[in-house]
C-alpha atoms as a PDB file:
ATOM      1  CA  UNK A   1    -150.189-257.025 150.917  1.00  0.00           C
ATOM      2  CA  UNK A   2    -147.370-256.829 148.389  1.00  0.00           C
ATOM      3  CA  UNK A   3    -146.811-253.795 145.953  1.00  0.00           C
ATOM      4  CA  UNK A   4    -144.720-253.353 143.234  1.00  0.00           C
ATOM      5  CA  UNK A   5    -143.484-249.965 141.525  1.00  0.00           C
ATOM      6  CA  UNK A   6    -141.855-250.134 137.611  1.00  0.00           C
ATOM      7  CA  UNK A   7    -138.958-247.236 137.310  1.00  0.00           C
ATOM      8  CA  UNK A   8    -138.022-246.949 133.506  1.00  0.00           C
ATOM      9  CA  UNK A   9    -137.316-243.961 131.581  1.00  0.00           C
ATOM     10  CA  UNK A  10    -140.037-242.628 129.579  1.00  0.00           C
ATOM     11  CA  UNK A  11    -141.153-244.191 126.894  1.00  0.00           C
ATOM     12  CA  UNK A  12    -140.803-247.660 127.574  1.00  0.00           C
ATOM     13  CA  UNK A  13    -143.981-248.980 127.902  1.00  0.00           C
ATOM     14  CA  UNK A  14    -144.744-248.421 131.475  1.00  0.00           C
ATOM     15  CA  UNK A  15    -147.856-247.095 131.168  1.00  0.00           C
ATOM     16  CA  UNK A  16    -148.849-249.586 128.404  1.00  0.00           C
ATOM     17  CA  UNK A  17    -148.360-252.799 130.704  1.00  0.00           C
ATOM     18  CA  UNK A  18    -150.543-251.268 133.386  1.00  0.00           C
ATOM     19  CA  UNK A  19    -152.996-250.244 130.943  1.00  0.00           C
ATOM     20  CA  UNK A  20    -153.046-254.022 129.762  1.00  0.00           C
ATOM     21  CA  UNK A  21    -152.917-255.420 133.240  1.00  0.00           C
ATOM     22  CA  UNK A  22    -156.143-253.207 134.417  1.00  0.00           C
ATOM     23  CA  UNK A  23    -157.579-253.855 131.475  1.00  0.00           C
ATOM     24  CA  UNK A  24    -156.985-258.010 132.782  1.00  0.00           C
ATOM     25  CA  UNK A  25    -155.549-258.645 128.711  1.00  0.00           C
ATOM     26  CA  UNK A  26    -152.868-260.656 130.547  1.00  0.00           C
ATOM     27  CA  UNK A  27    -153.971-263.441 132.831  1.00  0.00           C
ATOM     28  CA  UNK A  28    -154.251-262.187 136.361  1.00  0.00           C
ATOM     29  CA  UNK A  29    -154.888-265.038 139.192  1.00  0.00           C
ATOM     30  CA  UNK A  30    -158.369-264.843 140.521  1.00  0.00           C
ATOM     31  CA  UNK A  31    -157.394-263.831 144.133  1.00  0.00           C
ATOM     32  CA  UNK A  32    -155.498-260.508 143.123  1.00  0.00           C
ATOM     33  CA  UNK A  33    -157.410-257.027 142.553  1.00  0.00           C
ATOM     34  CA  UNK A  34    -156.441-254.858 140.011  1.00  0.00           C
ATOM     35  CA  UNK A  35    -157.025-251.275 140.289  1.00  0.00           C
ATOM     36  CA  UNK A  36    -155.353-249.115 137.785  1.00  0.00           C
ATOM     37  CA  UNK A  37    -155.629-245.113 137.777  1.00  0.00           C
ATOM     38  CA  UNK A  38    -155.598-243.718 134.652  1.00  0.00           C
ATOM     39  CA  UNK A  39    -155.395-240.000 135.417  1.00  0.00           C
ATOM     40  CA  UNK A  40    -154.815-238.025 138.103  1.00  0.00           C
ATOM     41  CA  UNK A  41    -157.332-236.489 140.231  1.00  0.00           C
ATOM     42  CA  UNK A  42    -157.735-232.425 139.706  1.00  0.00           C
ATOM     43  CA  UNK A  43    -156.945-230.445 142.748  1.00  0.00           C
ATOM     44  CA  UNK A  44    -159.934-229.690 145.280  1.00  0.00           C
ATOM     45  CA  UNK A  45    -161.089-228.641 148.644  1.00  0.00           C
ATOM     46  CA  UNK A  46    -161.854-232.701 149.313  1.00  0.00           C
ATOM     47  CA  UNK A  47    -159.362-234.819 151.474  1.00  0.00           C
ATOM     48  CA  UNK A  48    -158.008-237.516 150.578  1.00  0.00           C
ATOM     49  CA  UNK A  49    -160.021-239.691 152.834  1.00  0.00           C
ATOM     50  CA  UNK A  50    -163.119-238.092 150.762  1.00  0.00           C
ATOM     51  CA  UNK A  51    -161.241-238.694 147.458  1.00  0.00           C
ATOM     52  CA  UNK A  52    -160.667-242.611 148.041  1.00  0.00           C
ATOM     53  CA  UNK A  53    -164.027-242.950 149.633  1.00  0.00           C
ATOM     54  CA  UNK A  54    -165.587-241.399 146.725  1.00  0.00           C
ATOM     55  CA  UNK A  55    -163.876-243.641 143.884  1.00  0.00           C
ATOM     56  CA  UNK A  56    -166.129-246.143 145.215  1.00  0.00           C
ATOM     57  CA  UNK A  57    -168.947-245.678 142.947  1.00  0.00           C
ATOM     58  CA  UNK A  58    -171.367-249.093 143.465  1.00  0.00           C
ATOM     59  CA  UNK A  59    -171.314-248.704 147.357  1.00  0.00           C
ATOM     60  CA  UNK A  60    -171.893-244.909 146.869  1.00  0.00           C
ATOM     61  CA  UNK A  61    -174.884-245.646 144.681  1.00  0.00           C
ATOM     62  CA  UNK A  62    -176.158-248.540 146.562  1.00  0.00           C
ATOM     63  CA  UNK A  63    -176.671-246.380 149.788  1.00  0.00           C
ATOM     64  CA  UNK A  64    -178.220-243.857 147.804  1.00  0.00           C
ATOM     65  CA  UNK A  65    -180.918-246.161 146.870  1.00  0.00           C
ATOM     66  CA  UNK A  66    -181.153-247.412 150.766  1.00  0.00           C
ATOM     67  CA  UNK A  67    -181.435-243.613 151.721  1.00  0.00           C
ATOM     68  CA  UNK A  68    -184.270-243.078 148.020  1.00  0.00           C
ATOM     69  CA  UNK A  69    -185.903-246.566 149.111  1.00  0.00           C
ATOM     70  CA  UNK A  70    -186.640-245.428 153.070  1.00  0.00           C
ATOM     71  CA  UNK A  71    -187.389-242.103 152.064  1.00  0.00           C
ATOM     72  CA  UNK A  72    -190.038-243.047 149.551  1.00  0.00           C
ATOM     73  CA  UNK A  73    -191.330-246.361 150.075  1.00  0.00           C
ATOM     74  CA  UNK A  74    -191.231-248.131 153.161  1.00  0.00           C
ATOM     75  CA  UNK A  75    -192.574-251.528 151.754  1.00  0.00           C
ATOM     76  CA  UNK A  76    -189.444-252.749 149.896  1.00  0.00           C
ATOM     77  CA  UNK A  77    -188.384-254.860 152.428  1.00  0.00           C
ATOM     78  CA  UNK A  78    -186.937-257.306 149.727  1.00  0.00           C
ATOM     79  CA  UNK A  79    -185.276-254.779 148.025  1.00  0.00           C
ATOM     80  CA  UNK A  80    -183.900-252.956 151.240  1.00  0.00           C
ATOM     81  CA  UNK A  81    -182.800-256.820 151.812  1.00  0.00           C
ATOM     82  CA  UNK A  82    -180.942-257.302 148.442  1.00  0.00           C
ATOM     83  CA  UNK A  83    -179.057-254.244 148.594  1.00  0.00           C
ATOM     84  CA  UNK A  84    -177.937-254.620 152.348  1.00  0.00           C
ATOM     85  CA  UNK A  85    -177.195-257.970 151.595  1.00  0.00           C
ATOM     86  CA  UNK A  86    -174.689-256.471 148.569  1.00  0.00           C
ATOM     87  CA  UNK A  87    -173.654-253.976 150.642  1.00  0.00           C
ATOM     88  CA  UNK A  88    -172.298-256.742 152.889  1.00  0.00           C
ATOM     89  CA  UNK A  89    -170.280-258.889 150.814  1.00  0.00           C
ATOM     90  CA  UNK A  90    -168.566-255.647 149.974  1.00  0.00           C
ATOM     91  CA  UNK A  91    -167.678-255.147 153.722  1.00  0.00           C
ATOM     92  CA  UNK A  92    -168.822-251.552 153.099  1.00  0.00           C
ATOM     93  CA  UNK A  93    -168.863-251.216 156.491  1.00  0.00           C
ATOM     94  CA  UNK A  94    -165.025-251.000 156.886  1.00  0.00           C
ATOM     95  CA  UNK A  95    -164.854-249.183 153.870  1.00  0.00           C
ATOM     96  CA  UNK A  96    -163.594-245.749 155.317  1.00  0.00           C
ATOM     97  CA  UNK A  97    -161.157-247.473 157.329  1.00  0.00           C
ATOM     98  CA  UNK A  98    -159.675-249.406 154.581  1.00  0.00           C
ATOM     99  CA  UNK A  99    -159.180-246.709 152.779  1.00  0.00           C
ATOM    100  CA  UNK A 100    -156.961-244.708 155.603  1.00  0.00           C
ATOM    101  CA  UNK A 101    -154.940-247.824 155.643  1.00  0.00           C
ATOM    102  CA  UNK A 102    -154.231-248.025 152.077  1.00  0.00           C
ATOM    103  CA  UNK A 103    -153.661-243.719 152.313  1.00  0.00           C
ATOM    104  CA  UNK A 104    -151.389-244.647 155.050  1.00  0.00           C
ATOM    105  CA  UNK A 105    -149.949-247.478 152.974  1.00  0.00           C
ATOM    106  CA  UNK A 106    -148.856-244.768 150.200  1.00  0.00           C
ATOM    107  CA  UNK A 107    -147.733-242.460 152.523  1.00  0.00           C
ATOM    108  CA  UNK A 108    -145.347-245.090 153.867  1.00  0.00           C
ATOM    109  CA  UNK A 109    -144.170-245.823 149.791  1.00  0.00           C
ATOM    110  CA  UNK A 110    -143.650-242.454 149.335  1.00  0.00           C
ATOM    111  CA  UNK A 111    -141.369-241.782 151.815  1.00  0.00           C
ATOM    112  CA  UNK A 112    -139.354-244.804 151.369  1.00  0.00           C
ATOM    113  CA  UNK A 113    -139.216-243.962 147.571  1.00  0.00           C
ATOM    114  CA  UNK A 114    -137.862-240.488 148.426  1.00  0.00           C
ATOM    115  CA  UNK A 115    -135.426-241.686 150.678  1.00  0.00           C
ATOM    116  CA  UNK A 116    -134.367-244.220 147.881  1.00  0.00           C
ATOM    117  CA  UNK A 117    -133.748-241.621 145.646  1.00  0.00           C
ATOM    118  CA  UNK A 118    -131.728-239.721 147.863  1.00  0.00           C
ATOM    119  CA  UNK A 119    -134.292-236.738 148.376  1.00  0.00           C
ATOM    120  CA  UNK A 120    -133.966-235.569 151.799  1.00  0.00           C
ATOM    121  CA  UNK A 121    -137.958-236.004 153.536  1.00  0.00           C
ATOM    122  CA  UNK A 122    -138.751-233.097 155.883  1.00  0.00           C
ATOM    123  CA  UNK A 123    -141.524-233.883 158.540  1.00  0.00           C
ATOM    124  CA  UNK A 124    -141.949-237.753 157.205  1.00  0.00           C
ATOM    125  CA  UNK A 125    -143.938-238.072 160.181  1.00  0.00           C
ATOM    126  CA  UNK A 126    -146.125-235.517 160.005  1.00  0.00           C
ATOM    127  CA  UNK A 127    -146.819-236.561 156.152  1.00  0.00           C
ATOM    128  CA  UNK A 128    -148.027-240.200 157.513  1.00  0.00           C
ATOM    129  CA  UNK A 129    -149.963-238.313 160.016  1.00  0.00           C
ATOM    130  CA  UNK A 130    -151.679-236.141 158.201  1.00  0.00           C
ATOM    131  CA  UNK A 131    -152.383-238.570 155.069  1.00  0.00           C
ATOM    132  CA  UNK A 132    -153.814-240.778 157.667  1.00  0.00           C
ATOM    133  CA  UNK A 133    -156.020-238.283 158.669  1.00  0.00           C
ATOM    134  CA  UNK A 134    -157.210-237.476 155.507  1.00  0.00           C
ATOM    135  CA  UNK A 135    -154.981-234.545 153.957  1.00  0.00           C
ATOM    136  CA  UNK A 136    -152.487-235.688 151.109  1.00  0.00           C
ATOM    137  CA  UNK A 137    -150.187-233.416 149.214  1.00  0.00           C
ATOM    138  CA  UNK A 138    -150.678-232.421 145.873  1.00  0.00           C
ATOM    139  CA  UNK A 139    -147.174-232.962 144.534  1.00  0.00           C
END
């Protein structure tokens, strides 16, 4: 997986590019994913495990109606079929786990952008360790 980071001053036009490149106005091959953040996330008692997960909104509201169809109606086997059948072509499955890997993944960038910048990191490991588990810091 390769990442890139822009570093201008403000005003630039930073935030305009990656507004145009989420937005896929500029031509983006077709085996890239874009995913562009366009605010931060208010502080809250959820992890950052439970943050990623939750950003996720079709697999969240495809096993809601898994959990709505068993609960109510235990005839839709075609529609039970459908959705599971969605559910696995978006390996949702692994979808925890890829997101502690791509937590991990930032933890790793941030550290290597601090040390880049010449800001001392105290307890580097223990921010990889506990991002991994699921806390992040909110600075």
């Amino acid at each position: 997986m390769v990442r890139y980071g822009l570093c201008r001053l403000n005003g630039c036009g930073k935030s305009t590019l990656l507004t145009s490149i989420g937005m896929i106005e500029l031509p983006i091959p077709d085996h890239m994913d874009v995913f562009h953040l366009t605010r931060e996330i208010e502080a809250s008692d959820m992890s950052s495990l439970e943050v990623a997960m939750n950003c996720d909104e079709e697999r969240i509201k495809l096993e809601a109606e898994v959990e709505c169809i068993a609960a109510h109606d235990a005839v839709c086997g075609e529609a039970l079929y459908r959705i599971y059948e969605r559910l696995d072509a978006m390996d949702a499955s692994t979808a925890e786990k890829r997101a502690a890997e791509t937590l991990n993944d930032l933890s790793s960038w941030l550290i290597m952008w601090l040390e880049h910048c010449g800001k001392p990191v105290i307890g580097a490991n223990e921010l990889i360790a506990n991002t991994t588990s699921g806390k992040w810091p909110l600075e």
